[in-house]
Protein backbone atom coordinates (compact mmCIF):
# COMPACT_ATOMS: atom_id res chain seq x y z
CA UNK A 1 160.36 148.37 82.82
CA UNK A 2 162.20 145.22 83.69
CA UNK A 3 162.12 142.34 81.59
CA UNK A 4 163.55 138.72 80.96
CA UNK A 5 165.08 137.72 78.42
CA UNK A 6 165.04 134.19 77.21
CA UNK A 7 166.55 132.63 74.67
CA UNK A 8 168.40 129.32 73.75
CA UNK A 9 172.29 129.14 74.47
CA UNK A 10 174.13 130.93 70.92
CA UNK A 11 171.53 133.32 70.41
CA UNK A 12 173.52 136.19 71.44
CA UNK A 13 172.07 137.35 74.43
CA UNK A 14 174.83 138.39 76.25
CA UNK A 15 176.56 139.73 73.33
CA UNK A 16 173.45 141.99 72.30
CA UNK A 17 173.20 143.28 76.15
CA UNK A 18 177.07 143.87 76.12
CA UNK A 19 176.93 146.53 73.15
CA UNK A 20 173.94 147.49 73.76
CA UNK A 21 173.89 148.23 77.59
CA UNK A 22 177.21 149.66 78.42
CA UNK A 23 176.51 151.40 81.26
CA UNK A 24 174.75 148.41 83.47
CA UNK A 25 175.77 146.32 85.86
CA UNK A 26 176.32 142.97 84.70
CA UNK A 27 176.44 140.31 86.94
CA UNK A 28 177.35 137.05 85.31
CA UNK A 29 176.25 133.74 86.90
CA UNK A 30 178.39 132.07 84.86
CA UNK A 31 180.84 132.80 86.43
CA UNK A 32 182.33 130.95 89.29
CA UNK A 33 183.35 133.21 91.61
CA UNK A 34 180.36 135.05 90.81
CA UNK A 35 178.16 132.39 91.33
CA UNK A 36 179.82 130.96 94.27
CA UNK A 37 179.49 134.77 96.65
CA UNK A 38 176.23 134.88 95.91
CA UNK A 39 174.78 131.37 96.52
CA UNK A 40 176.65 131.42 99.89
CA UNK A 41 175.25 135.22 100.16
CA UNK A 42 172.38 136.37 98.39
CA UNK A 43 172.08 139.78 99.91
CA UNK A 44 175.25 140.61 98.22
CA UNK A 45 173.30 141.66 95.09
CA UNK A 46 171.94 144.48 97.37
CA UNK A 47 175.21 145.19 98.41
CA UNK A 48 176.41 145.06 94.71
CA UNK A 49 173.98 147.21 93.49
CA UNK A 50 173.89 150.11 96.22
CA UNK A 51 177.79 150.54 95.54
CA UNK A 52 177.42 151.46 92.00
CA UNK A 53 174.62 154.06 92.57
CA UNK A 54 175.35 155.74 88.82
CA UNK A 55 174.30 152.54 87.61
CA UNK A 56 170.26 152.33 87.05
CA UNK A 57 170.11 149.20 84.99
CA UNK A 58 171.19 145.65 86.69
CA UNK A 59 171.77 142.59 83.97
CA UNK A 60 171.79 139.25 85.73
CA UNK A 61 173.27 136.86 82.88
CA UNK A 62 171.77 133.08 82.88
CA UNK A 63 169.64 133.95 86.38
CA UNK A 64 167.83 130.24 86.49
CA UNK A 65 171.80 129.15 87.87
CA UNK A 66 170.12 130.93 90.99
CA UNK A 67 166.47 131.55 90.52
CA UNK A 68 165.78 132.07 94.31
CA UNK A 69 167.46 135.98 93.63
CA UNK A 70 164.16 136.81 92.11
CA UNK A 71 163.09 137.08 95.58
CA UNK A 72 165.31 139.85 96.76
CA UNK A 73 165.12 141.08 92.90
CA UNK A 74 161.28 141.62 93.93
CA UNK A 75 161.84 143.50 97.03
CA UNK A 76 164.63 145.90 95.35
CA UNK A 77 162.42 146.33 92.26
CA UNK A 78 159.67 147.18 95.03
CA UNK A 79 161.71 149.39 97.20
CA UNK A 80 163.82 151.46 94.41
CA UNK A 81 161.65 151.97 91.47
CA UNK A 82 164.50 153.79 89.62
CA UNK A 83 166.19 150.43 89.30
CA UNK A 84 165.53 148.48 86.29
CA UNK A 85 166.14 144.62 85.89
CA UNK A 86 167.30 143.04 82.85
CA UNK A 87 167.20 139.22 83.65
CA UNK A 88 168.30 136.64 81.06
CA UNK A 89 168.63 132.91 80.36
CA UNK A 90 168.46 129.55 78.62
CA UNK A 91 166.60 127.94 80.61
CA UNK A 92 162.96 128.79 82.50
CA UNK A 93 162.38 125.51 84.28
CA UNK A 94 163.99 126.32 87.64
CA UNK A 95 162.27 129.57 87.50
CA UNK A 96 158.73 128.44 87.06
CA UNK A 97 159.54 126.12 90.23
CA UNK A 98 161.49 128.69 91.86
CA UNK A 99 159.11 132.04 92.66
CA UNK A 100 159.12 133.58 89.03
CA UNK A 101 155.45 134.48 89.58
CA UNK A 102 156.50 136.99 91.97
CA UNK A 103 157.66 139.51 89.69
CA UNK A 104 154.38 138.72 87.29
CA UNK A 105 153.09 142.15 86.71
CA UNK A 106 156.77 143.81 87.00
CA UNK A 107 158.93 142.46 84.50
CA UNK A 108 157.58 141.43 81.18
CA UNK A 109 159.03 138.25 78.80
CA UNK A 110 161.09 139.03 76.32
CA UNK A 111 162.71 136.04 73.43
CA UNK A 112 166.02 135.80 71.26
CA UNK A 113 165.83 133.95 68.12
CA UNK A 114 168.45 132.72 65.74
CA UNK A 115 169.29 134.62 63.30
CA UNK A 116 166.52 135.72 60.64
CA UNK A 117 167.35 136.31 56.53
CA UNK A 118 166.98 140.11 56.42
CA UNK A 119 169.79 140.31 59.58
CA UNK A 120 172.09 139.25 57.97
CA UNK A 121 171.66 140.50 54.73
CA UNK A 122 174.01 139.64 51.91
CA UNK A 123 175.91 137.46 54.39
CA UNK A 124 172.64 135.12 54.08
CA UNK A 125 173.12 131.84 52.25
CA UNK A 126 169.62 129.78 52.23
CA UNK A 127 171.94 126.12 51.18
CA UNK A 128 173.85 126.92 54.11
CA UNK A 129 171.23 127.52 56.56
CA UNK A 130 169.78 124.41 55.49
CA UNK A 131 172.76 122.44 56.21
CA UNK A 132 173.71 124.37 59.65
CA UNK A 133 170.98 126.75 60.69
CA UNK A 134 171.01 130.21 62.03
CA UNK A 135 172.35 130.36 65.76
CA UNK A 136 174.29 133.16 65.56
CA UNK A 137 177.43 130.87 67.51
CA UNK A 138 176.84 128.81 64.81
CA UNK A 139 177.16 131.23 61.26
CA UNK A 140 180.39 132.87 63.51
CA UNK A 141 182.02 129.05 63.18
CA UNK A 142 184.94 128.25 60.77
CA UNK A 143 183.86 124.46 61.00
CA UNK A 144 179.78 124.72 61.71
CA UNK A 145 179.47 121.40 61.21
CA UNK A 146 182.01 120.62 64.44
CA UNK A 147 180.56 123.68 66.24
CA UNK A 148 176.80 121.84 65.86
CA UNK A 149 178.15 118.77 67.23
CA UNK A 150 179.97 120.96 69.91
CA UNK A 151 176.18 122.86 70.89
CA UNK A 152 174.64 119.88 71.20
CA UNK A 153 177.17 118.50 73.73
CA UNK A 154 176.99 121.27 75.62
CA UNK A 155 173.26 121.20 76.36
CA UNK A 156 173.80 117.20 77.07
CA UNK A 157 176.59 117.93 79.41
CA UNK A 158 175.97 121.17 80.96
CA UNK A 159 172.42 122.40 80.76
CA UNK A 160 171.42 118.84 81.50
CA UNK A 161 173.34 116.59 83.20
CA UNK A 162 174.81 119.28 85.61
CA UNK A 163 171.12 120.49 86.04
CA UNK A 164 170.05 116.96 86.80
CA UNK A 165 167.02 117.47 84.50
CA UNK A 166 167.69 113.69 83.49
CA UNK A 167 168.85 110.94 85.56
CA UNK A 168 170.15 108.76 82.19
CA UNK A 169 171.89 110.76 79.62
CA UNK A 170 172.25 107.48 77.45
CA UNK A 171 168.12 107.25 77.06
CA UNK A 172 167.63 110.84 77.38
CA UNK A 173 170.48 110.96 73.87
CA UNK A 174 168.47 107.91 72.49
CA UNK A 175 165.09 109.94 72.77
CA UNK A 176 166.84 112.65 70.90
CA UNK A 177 167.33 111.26 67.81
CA UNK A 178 163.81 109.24 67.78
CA UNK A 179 162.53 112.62 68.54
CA UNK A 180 164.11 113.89 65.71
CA UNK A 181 161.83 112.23 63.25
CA UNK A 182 158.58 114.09 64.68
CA UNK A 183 160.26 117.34 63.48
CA UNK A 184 157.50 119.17 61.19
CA UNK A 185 155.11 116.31 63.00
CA UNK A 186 152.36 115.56 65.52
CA UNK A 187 153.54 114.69 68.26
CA UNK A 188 153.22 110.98 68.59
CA UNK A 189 154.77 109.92 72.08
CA UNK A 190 153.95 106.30 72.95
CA UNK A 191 155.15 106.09 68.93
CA UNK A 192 158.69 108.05 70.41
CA UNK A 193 158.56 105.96 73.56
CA UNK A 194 158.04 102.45 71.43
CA UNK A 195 161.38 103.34 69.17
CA UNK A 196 163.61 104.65 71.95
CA UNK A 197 162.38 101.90 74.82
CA UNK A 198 161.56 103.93 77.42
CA UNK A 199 158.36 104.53 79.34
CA UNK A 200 156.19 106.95 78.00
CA UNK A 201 155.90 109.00 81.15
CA UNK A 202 159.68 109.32 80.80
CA UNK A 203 159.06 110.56 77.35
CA UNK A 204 156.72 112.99 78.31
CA UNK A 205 159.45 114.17 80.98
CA UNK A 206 162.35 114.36 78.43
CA UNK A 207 159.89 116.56 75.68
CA UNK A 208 159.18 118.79 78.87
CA UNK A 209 163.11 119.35 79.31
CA UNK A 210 163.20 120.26 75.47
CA UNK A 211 160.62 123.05 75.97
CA UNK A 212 161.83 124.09 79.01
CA UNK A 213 165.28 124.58 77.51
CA UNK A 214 163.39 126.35 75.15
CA UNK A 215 164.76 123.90 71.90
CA UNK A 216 161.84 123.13 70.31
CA UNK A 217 158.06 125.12 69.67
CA UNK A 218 154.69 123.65 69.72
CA UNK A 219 152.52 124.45 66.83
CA UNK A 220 148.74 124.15 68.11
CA UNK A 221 145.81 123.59 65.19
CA UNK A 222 143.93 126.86 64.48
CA UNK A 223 140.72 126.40 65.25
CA UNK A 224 139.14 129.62 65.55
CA UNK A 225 135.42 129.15 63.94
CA UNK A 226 136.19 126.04 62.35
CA UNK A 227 133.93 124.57 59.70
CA UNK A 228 135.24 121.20 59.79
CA UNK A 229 136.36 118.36 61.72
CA UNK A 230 140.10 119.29 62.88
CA UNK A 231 143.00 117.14 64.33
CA UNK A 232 143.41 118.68 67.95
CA UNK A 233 147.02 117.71 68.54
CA UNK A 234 150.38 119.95 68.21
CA UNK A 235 152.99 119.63 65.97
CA UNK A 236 157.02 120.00 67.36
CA UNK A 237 159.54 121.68 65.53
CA UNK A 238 162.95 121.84 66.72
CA UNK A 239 163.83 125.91 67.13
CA UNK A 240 166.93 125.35 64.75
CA UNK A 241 167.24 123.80 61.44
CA UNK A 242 170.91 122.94 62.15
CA UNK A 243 170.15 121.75 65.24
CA UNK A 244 167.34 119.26 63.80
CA UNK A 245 170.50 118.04 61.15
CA UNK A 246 172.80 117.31 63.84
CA UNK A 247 170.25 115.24 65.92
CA UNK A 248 168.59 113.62 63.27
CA UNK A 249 170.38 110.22 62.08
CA UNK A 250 170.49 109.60 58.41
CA UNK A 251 171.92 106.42 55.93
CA UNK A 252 171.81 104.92 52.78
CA UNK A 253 167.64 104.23 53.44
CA UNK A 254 166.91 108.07 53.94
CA UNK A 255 165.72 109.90 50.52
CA UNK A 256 167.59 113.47 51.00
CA UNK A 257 164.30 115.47 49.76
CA UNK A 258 162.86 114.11 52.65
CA UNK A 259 165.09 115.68 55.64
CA UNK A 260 165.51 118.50 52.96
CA UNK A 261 162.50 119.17 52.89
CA UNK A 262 161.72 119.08 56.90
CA UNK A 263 164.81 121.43 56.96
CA UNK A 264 163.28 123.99 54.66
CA UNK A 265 159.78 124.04 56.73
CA UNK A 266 161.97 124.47 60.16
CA UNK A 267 163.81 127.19 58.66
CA UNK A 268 160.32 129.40 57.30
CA UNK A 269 158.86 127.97 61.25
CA UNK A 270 161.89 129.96 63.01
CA UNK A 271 161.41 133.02 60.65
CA UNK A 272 157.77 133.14 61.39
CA UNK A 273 158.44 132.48 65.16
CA UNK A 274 160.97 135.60 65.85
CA UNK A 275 158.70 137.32 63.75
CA UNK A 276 154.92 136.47 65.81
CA UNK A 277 157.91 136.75 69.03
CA UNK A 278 159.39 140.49 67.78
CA UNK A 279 156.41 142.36 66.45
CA UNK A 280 153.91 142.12 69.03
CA UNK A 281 150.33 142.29 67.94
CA UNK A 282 149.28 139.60 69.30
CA UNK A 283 150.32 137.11 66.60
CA UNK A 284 150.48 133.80 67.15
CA UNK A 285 151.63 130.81 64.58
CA UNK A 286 149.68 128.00 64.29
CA UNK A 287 148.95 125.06 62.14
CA UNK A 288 145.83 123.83 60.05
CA UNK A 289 144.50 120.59 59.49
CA UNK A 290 141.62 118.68 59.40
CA UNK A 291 140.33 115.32 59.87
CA UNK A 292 139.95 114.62 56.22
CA UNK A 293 143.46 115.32 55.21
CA UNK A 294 143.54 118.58 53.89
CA UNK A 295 146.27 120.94 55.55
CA UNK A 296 148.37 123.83 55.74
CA UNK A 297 151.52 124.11 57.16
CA UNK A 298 151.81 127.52 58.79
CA UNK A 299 149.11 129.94 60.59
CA UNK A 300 149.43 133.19 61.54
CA UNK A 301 146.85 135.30 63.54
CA UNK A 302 146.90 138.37 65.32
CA UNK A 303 146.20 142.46 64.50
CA UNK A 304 147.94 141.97 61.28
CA UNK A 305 145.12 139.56 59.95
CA UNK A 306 145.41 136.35 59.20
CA UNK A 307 148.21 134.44 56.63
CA UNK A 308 148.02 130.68 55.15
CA UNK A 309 151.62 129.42 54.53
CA UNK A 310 152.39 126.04 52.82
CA UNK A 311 156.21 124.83 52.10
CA UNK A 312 157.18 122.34 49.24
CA UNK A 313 160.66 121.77 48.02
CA UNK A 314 160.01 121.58 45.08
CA UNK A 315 161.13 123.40 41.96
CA UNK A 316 157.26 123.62 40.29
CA UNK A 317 154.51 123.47 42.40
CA UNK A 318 151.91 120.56 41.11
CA UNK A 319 147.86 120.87 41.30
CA UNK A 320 147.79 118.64 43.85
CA UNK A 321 150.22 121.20 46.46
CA UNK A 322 147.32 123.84 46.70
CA UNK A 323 144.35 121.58 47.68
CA UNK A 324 144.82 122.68 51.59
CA UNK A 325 145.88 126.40 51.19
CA UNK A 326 142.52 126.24 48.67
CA UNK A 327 140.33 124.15 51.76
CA UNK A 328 141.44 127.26 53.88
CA UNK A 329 140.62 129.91 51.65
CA UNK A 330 137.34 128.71 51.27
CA UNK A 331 136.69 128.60 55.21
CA UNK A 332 138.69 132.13 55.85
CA UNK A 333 137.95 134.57 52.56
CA UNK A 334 140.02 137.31 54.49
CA UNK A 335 142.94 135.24 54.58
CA UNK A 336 146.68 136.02 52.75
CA UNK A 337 147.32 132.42 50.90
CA UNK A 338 151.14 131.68 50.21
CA UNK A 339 152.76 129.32 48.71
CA UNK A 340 156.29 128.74 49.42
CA UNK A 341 158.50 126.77 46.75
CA UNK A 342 162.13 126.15 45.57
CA UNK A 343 161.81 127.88 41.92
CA UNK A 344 163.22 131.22 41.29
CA UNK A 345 159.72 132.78 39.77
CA UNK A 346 157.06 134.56 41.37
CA UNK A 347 153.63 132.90 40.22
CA UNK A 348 149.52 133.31 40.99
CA UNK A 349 148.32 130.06 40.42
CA UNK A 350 144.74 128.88 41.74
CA UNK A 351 144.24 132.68 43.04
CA UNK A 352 147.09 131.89 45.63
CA UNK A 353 150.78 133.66 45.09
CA UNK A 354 153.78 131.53 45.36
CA UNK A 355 157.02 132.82 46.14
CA UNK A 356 160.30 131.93 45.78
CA UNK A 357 161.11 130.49 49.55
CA UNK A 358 164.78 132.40 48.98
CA UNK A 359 163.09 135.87 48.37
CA UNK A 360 160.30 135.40 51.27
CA UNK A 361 162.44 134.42 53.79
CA UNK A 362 164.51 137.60 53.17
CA UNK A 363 162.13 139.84 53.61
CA UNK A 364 160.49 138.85 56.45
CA UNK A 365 161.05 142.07 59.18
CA UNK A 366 159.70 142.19 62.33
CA UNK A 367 156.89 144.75 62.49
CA UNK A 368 156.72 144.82 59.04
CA UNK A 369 153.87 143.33 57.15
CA UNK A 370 154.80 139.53 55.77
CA UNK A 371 153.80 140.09 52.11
């Protein structure tokens, strides 16, 4: 069946399809000459494909640079059913404006994620993935900390500015880094719009490009048969840990635990995410909290049942860290409680297990269970 393929720029997408589908045709939108024959001509992918009959799977690299090919992708997909579409990109927001809808039905959605613990193996350093994330361009660097800066200038410059997704990259740069402190938040935007001066419409506009661009997930409160009074807004993580470091300012007035300890909850978020993303099920990651204060950072629900995650940074987990994984347990019985710390020791403490966040994080395996 055909498929997209989305994923943020660095993931590896290309890469991935290169070793993996040697015997496609790839068609790169990327490139200019490429891109140029068949924006003047879109019937050339017809023309493309019929002269390389031995090939029975098409790749169209970054295919929102020209999303109005879906249309003839459609009819070929319709009219030759050996043919088989592999359709990637970084961006979905010209698609959803663009037609995607036609191929509903014929070509499911597929996600890359940054790297995950058990990938990599030995080669997996939780300090350093702290400091610089997992995007797989990123771990590849000699100088991550240049290569960050690098990423993030490219999705500025040529995701969106040449995209004209904002009209004022100096706002749209200042949003970024007031952004930056609702990472591992709800999403406060007239707070956002207050700090960076812009309207809050515009706010709403530039957290719409983020999504779209796929940089950032929305955590929504689980609420299935609650028993209390819960908040009913999301909370925003940024898809990267490295990328929330880059974007996120810091001086002399910022206590370190407390962007360390953001960083460690993004890092768990984007292992849970490619996890919910690779193993199907229907799992879905959500967040927990009511209107009283008690919460719980991490949800997951689907076929595999149901799993309370909290994060510290700490070293040794106080009373006082349990009180929402303990709220939960009392609402859900059925539910896996974990708690997630900085010490080397396994522990079960208040009924609930607490792991070293090292040792979690590399076992986490898609289609595997969590613990």
């Amino acid at each position: 069946m055909s498929y997209f393929l989305f994923g943020p720029r660095g993931t590896g997408k290309s890469t991935w399809l290169r070793s993996t589908q040697k015997n496609a045709l790839y068609i790169d939108l990327l490139n200019p000459e490429t891109f140029r024959t068949l924006s003047a001509r879109p019937e050339r992918l017809l023309e493309m494909i019929e002269g390389n009959p031995e090939k029975q799977t098409v790749i169209l690299d970054e295919v929102q640079k020209l999303p109005y090919l879906l249309d003839f992708i459609h009819k070929i997909i319709e009219d030759n059913k050996r043919i088989k579409f592999i359709l990637t990109g970084s961006s979905s927001r010209k698609l959803k404006r663009s037609g995607v809808d036609l191929l509903a039905g014929r070509a499911a959605n597929k996600t890359f994620h940054p790297f995950i613990a058990s990938e990599l193996g030995i080669a997996f350093n939780l300090e350093n993935a702290l400091q610089f994330g997992l995007i797989p361009l990123i771990c590849k660097s000699k100088n991550p900390r240049e290569t960050l800066n690098a990423y993030l200038s490219l999705y500025l410059n040529e995701e969106i500015r040449m995209e004209g997704f904002v009209r004022n990259i100096g706002d749209f740069s200042r949003f970024l880094e007031a952004f930056s402190f609702s990472n591992g938040s709800i999403l406060n935007t007239s707070e956002i719009a207050r700090e960076c001066e812009v309207g809050r419409k515009t706010v709403e506009g530039y957290i719409s490009v983020l999504e779209d661009l796929l940089l950032i997930h929305f955590l929504p409160v689980f609420s299935r048969k609650a028993k209390r009074n819960l908040i009913v807004h999301p909370k925003v993580y940024f898809f990267d840990t490295g990328i929330f470091r880059v974007i996120r300012p810091s001086g002399p007035l910022d206590k370190p635990q407390e962007i360390d300890g953001v960083a460690l909850e993004t890092l768990v978020m984007q292992h849970l995410a490619a996890w919910c993303a690779i193993s199907g099920n229907n799992n879905k990651l959500y967040y927990w909290r009511t209107k009283s204060g008690n919460e719980v950072d991490f949800v997951l629900y689907g076929n595999e049942g149901i799993y309370a995650i909290e994060v510290k940074n700490t070293q040794k987990p106080n009373s006082k860290d349990f009180t929402g994984l303990r709220a939960f347990k009392e609402d859900y019985p059925v539910a896996k409680c974990l708690m997630l710390y900085r010490g080397k020791e396994k522990l079960k403490i208040h009924d609930i297990y607490c792991y070293p966040c090292e040792d979690f994080l590399k076992q986490v395996v898609p289609e595997k269970p969590l613990f």
